[in-house]
C-alpha atoms as a PDB file:
ATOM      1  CA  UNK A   1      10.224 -26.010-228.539  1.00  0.00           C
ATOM      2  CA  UNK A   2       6.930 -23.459-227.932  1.00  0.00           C
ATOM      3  CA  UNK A   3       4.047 -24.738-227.522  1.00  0.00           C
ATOM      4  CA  UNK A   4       1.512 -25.072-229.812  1.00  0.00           C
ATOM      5  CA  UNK A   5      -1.321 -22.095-229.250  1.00  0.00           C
ATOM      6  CA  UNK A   6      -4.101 -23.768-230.433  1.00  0.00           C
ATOM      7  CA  UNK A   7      -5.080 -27.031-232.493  1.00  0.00           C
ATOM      8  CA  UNK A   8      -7.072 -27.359-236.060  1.00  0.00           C
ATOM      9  CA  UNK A   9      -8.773 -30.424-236.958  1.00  0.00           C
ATOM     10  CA  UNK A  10      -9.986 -30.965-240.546  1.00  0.00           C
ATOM     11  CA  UNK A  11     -12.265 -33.876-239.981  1.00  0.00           C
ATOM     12  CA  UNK A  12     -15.797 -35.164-240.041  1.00  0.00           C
ATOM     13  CA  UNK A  13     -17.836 -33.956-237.132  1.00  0.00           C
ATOM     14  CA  UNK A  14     -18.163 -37.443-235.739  1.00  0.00           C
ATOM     15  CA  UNK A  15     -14.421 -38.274-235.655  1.00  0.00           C
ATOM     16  CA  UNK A  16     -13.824 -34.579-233.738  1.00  0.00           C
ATOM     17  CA  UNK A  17     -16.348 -34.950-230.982  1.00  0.00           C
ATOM     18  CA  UNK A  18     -17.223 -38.870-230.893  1.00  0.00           C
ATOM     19  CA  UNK A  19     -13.746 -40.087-231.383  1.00  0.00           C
ATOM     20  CA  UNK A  20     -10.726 -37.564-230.499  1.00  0.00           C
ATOM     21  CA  UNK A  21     -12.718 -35.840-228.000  1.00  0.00           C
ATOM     22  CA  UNK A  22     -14.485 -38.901-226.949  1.00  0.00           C
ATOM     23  CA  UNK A  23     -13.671 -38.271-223.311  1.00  0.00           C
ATOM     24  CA  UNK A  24     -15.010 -34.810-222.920  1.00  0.00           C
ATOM     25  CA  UNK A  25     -18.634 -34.209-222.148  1.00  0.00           C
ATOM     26  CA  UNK A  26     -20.421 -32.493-225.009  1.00  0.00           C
ATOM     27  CA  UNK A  27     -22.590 -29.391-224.555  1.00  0.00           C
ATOM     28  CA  UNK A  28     -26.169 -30.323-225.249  1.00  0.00           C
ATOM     29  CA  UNK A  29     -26.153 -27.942-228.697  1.00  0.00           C
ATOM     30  CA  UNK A  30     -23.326 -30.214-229.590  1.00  0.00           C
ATOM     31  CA  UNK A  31     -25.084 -33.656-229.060  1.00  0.00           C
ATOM     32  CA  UNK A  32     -28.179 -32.074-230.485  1.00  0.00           C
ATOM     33  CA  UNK A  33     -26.293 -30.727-233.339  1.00  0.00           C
ATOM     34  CA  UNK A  34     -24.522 -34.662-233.993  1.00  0.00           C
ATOM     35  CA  UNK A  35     -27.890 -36.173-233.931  1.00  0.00           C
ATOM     36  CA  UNK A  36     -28.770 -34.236-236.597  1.00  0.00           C
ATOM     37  CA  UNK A  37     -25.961 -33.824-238.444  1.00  0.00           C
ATOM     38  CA  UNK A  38     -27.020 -35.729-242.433  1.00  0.00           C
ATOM     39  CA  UNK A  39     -24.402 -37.546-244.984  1.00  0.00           C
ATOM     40  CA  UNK A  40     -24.971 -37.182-248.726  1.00  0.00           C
ATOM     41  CA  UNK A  41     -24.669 -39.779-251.129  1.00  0.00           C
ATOM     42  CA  UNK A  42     -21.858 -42.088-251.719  1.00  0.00           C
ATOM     43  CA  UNK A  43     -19.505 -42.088-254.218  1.00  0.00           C
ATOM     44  CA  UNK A  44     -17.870 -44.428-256.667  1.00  0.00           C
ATOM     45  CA  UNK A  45     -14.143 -43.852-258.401  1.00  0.00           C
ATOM     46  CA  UNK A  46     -12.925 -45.878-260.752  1.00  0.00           C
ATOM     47  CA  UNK A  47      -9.597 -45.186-262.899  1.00  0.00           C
ATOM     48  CA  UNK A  48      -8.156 -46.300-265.791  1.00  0.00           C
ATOM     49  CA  UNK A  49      -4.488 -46.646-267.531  1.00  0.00           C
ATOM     50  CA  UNK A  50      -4.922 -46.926-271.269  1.00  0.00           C
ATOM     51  CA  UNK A  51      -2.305 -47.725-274.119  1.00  0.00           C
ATOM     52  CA  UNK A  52      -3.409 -44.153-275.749  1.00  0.00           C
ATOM     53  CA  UNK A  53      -5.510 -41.375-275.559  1.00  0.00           C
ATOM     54  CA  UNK A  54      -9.337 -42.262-275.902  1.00  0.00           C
ATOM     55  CA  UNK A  55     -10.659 -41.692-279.490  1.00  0.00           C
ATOM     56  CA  UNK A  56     -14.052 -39.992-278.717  1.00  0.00           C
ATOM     57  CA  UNK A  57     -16.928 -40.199-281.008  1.00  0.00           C
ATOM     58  CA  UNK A  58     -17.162 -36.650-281.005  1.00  0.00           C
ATOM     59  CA  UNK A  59     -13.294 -35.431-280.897  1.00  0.00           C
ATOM     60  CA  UNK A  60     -13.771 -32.144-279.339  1.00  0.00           C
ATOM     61  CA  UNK A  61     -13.941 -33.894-275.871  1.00  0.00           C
ATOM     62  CA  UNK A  62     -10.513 -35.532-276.190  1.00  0.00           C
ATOM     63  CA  UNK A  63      -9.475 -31.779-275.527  1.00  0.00           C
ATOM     64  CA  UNK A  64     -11.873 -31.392-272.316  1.00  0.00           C
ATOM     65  CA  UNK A  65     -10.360 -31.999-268.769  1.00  0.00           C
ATOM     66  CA  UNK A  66     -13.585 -33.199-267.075  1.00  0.00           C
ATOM     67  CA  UNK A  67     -16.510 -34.101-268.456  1.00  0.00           C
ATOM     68  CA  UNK A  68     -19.701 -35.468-267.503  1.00  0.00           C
ATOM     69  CA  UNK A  69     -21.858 -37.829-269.490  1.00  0.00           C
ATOM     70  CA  UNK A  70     -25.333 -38.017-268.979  1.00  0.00           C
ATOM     71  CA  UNK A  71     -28.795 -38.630-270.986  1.00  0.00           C
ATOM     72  CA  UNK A  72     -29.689 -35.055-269.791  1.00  0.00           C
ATOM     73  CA  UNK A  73     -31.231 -33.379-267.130  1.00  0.00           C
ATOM     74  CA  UNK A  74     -33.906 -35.970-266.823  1.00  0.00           C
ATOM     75  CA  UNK A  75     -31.226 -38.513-266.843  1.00  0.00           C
ATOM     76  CA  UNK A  76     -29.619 -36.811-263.526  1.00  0.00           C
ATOM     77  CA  UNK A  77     -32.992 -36.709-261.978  1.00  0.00           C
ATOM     78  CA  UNK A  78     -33.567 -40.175-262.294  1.00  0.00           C
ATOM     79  CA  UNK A  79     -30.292 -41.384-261.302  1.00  0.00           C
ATOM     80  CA  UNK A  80     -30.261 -38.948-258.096  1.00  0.00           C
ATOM     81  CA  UNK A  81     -33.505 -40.904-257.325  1.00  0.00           C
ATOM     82  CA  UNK A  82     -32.909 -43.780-257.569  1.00  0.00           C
ATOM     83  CA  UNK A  83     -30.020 -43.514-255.510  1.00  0.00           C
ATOM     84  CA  UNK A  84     -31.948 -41.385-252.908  1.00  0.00           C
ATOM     85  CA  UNK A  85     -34.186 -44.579-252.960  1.00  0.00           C
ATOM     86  CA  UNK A  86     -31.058 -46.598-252.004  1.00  0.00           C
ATOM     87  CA  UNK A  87     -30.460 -48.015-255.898  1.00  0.00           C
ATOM     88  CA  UNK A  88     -28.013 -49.004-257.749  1.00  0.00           C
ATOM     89  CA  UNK A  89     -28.922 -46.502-260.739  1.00  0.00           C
ATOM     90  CA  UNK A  90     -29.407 -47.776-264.002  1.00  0.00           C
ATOM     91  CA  UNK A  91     -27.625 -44.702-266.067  1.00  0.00           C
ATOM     92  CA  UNK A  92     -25.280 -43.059-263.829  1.00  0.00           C
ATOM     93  CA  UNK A  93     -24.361 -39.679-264.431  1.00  0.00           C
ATOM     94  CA  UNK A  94     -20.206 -40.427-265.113  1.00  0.00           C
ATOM     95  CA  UNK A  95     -18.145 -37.710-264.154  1.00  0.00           C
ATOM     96  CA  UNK A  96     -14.952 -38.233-266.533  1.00  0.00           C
ATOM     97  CA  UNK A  97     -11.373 -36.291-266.024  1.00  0.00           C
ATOM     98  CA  UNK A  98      -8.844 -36.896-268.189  1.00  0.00           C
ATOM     99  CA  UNK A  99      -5.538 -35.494-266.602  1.00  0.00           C
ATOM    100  CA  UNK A 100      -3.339 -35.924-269.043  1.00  0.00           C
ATOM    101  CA  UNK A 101      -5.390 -34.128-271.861  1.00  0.00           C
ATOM    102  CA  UNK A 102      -4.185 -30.819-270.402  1.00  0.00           C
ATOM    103  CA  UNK A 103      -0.750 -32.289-268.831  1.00  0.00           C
ATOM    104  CA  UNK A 104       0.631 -35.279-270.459  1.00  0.00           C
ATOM    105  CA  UNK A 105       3.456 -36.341-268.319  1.00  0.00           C
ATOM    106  CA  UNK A 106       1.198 -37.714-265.799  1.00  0.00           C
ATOM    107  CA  UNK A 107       1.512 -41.224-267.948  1.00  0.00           C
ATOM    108  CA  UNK A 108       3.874 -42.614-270.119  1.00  0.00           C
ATOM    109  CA  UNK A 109       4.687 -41.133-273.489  1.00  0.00           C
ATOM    110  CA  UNK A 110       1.863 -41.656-275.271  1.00  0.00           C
ATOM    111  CA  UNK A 111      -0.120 -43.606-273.199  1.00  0.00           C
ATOM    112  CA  UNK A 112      -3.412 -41.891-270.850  1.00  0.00           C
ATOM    113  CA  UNK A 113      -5.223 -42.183-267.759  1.00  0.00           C
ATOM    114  CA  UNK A 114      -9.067 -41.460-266.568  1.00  0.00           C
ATOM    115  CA  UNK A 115     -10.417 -40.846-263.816  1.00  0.00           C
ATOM    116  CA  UNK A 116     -14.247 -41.456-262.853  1.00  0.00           C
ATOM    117  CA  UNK A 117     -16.142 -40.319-260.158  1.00  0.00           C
ATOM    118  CA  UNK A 118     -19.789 -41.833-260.012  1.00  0.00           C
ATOM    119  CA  UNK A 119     -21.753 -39.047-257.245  1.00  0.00           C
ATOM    120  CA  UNK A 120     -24.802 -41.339-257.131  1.00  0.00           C
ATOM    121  CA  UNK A 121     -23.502 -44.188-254.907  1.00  0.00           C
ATOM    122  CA  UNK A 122     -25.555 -45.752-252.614  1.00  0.00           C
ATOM    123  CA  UNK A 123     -24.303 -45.467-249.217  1.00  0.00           C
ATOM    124  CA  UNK A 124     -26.768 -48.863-248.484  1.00  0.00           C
ATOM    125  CA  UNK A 125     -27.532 -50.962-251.197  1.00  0.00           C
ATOM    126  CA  UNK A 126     -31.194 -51.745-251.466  1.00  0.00           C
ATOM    127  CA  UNK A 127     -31.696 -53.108-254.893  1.00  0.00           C
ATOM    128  CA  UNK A 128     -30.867 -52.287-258.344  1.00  0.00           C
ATOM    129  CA  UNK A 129     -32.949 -49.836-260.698  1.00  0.00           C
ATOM    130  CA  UNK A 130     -31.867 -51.968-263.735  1.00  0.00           C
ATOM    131  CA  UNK A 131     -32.663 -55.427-261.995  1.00  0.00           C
ATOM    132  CA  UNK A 132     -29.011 -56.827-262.671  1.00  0.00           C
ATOM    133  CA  UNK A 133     -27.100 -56.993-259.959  1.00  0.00           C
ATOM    134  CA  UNK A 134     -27.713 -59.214-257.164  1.00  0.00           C
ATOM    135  CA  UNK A 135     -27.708 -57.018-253.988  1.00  0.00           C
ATOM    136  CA  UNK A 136     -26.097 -58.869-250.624  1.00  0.00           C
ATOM    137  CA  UNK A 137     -29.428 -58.636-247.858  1.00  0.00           C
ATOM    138  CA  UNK A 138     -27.488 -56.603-245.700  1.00  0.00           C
ATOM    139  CA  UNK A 139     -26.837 -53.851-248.214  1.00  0.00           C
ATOM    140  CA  UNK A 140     -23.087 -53.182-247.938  1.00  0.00           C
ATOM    141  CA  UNK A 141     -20.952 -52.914-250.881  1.00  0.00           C
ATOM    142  CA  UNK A 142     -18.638 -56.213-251.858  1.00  0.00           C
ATOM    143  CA  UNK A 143     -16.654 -56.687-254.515  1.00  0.00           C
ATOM    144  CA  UNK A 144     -18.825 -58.270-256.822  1.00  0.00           C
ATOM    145  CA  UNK A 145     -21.263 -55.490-256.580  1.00  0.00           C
ATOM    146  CA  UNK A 146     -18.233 -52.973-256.888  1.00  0.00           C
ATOM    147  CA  UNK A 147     -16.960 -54.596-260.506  1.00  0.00           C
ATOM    148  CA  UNK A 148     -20.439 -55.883-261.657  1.00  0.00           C
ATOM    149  CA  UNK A 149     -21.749 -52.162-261.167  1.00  0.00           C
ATOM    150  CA  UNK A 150     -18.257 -50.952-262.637  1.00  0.00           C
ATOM    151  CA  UNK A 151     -19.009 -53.338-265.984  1.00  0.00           C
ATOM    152  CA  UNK A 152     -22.033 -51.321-265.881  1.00  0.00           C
ATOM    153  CA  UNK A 153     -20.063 -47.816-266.107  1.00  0.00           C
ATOM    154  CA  UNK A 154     -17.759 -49.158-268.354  1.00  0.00           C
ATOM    155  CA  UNK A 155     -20.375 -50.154-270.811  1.00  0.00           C
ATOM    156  CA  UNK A 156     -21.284 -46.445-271.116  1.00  0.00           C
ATOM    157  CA  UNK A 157     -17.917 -45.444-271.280  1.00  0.00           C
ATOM    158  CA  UNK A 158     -17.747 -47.642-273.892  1.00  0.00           C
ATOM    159  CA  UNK A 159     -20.569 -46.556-275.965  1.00  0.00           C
ATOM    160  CA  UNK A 160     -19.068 -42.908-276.481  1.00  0.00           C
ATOM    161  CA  UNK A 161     -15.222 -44.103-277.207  1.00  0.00           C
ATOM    162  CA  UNK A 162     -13.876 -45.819-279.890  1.00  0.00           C
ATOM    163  CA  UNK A 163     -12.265 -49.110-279.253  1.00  0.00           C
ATOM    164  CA  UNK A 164     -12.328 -48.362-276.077  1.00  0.00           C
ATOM    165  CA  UNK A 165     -11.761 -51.845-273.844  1.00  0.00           C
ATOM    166  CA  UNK A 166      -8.754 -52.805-276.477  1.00  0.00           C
ATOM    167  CA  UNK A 167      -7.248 -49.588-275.049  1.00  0.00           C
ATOM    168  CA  UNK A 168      -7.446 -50.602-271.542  1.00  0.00           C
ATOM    169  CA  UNK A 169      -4.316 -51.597-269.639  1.00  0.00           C
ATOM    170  CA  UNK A 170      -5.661 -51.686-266.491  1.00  0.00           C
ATOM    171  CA  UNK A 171      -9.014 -50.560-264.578  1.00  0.00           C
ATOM    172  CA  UNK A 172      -9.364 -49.848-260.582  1.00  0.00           C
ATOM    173  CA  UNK A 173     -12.650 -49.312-258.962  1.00  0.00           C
ATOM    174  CA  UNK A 174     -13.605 -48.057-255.201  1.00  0.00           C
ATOM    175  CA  UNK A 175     -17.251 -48.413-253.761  1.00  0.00           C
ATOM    176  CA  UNK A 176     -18.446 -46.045-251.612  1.00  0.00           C
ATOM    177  CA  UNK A 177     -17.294 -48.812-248.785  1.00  0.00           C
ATOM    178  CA  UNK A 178     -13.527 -48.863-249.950  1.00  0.00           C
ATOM    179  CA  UNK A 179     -13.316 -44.848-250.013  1.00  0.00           C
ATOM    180  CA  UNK A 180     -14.334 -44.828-246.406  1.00  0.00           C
ATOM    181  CA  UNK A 181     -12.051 -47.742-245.536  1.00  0.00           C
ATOM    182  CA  UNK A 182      -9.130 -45.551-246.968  1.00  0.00           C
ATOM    183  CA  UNK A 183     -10.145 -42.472-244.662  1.00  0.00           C
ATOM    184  CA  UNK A 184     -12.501 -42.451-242.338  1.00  0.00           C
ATOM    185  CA  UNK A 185     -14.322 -38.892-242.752  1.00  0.00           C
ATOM    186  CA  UNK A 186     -15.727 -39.865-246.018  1.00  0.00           C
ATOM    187  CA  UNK A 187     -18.387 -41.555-244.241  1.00  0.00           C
ATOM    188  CA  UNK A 188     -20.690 -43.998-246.502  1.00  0.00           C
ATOM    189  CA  UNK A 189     -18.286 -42.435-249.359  1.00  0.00           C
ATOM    190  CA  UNK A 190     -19.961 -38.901-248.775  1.00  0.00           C
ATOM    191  CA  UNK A 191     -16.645 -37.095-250.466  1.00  0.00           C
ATOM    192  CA  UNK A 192     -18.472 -33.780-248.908  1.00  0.00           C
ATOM    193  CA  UNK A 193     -18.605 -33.725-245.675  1.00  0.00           C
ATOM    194  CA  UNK A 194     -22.095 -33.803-245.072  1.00  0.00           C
ATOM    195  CA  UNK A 195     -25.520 -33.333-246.873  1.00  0.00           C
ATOM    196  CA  UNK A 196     -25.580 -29.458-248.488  1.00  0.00           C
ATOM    197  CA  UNK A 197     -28.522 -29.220-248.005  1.00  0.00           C
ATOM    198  CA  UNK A 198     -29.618 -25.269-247.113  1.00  0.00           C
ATOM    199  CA  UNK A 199     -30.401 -26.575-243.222  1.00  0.00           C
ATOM    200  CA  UNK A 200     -26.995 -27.903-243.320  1.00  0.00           C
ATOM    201  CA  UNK A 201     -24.918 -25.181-245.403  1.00  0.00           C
ATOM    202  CA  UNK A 202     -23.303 -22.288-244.845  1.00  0.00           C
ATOM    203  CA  UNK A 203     -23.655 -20.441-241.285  1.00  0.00           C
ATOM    204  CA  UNK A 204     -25.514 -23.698-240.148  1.00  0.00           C
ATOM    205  CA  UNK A 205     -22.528 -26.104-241.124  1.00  0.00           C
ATOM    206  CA  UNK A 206     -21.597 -28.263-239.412  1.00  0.00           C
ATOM    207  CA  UNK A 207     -24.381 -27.625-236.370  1.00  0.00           C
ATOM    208  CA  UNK A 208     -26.921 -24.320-236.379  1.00  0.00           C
ATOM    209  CA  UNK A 209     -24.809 -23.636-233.541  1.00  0.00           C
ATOM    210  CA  UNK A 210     -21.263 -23.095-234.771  1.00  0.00           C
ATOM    211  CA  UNK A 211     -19.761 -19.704-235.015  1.00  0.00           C
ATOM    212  CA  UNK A 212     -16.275 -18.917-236.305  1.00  0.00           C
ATOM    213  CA  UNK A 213     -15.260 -22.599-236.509  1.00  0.00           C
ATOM    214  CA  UNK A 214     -14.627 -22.747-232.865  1.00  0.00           C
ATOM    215  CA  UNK A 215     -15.876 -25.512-230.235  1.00  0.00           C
ATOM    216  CA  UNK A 216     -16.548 -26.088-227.071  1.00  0.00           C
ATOM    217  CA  UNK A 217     -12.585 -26.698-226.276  1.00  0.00           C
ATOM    218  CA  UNK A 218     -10.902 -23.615-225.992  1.00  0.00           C
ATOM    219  CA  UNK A 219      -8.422 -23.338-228.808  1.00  0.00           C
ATOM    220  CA  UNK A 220      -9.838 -26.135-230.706  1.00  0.00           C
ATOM    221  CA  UNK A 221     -10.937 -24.946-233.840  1.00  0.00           C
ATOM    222  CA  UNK A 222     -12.882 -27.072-236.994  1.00  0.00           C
ATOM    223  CA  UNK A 223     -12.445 -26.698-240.562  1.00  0.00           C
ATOM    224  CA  UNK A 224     -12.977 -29.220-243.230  1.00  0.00           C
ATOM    225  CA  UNK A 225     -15.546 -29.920-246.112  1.00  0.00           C
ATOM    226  CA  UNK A 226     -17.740 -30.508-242.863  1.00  0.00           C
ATOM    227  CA  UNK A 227     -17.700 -26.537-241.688  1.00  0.00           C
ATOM    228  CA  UNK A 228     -18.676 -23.731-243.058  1.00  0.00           C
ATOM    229  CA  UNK A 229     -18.718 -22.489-246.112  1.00  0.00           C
ATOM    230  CA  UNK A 230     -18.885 -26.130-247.236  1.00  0.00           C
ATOM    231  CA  UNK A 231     -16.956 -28.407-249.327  1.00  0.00           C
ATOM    232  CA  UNK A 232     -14.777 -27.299-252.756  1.00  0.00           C
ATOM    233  CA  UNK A 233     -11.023 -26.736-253.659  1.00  0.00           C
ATOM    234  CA  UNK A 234     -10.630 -23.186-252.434  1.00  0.00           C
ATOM    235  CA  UNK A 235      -9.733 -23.775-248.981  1.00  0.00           C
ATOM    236  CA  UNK A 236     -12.429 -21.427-247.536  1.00  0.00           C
ATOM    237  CA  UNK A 237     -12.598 -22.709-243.996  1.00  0.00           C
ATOM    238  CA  UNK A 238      -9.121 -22.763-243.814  1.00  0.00           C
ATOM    239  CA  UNK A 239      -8.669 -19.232-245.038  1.00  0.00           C
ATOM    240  CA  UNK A 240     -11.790 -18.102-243.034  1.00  0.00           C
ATOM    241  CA  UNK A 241      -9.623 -19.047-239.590  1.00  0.00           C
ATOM    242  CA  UNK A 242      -6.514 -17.538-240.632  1.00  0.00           C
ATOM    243  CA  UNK A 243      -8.048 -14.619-241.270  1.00  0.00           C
ATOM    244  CA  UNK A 244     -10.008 -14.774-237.824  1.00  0.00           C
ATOM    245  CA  UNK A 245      -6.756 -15.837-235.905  1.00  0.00           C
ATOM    246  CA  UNK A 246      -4.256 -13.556-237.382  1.00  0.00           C
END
C-alpha cells in the first residue's frame, strides 16, 4: 500500500485547526484569522410525506421543483431582520422543493414528498417577532420551539395548498440545533460554511490569509463550503485543487 501524498479536509475551519489539528501550534494569521472567522444564520428543514401530490391554488407550481414563498421583497427584508435580531420571524421566507414533481419514483406511486428549508433560523433564540412562542431564557432550540415554530410554517404552507394537512402522512422538522447535532460543521445550522459576506468571500475565505487552499501543514489542504470560492453545488474548491495539484 503507497502512501497517501497529501490529505484534504472538507470541514468547518474550527473542526480543521481547533479539533483535528488541535495539537499543532497555529501561526498567528491562523488564530487571528479563527477569531474572526463569522457564521451566518441558521437554518430550519422540515419534510413532508403526503398521500398525493399538493393541489396548489395556483396549479402552475405543482410543475416547479423549488419554490420559494414569500410576501415579497419586503417580506424577505423583514424576516432577514428579524432573524439578524435573534427572532423567531413572523413570515418566514419558505423555501419549498418538491422532488418528485420532476422525478416521481422518489415516493410511492402516487403519493409525494416536500422538502422545506427555512434560511432565517436563529442560531440563538431571543424572542419571537410574532409574540407566540415562548422562548427557553437560555436561547437554544428545544423541541417545543422546533414544532410550535414548524405549526407556524405549516400554517403558510397551508394557506397556498388545497387540503393540504388531510394530505399529510407524516411531517419531520430539524432546528438549527438538530442540523448541527447531525454534523458538526454546520455550526448554529449555518448550512454555508460561514457568513458570505464580501470580507469573508472569495480570495478572503476562509481567513484573508489563505492562498490555494493550503495550510500551515505541509500537504494539508482545505476545501469545503468554508474555502474559497464559497458554498454551492458545483464543487469549486474541490475542482480548484485538482486543478492546482495535478
Amino acid at each position: 500500500m503507497n502512501a497517501a501524498q497529501g490529505v484534504i479536509c472538507s470541514v468547518a475551519p474550527g473542526q480543521l485547526y481547533q479539533r483535528l489539528l488541535k495539537d499543532r501550534p497555529l501561526p498567528e494569521d491562523v488564530s487571528t484569522g479563527l477569531a474572526r472567522f463569522r457564521y451566518a444564520k441558521g437554518d430550519m428543514q422540515m419534510h413532508y410525506a403526503l398521500k398525493a401530490p399538493p393541489r396548489w391554488k395556483s396549479p402552475e407550481l405543482g410543475k416547479v421543483t423549488l419554490l420559494h414563498l414569500t410576501p415579497g421583497l419586503d417580506g424577505v427584508s423583514r424576516a432577514s431582520n428579524e432573524c439578524e435580531r435573534g427572532l423567531l420571524p413572523a413570515v418566514p421566507t419558505i423555501c419549498v422543493g418538491q422532488p418528485t414533481a420532476l422525478d416521481p419514483s422518489r415516493a410511492p406511486e402516487g403519493k409525494a414528498i416536500l422538502w422545506l428549508q427555512l434560511p432565517e433560523a436563529p442560531r440563538v433564540i431571543k424572542g419571537d417577532a410574532a409574540n407566540e412562542i415562548a422562548v427557553p431564557a437560555d436561547g437554544k432550540w428545544t423541541d417545543a420551539v422546533r414544532e410550535a415554530y414548524a405549526d407556524r410554517i405549516e400554517a403558510i404552507l397551508a394557506s397556498h395548498i388545497d387540503g393540504f394537512r388531510d394530505n399529510v402522512i407524516a411531517r419531520r422538522a430539524y432546528s438549527p440545533a438538530d442540523l448541527e447535532a447531525m454534523n458538526v460543521n454546520l455550526v448554529g445550522g449555518d448550512p454555508y460554511g460561514g457568513f458570505c459576506g464580501l470580507d469573508q468571500f472569495f480570495l478572503w475565505r476562509p481567513f484573508k490569509s489563505s492562498v490555494n487552499h493550503k495550510t500551515h501543514v505541509p500537504d494539508l489542504y482545505h476545501i469545503g463550503a468554508s474555502t474559497h470560492p464559497g458554498p454551492g453545488l458545483g464543487g469549486g474548491s474541490g475542482f480548484l485543487l485538482a486543478q492546482s495539484l495535478g
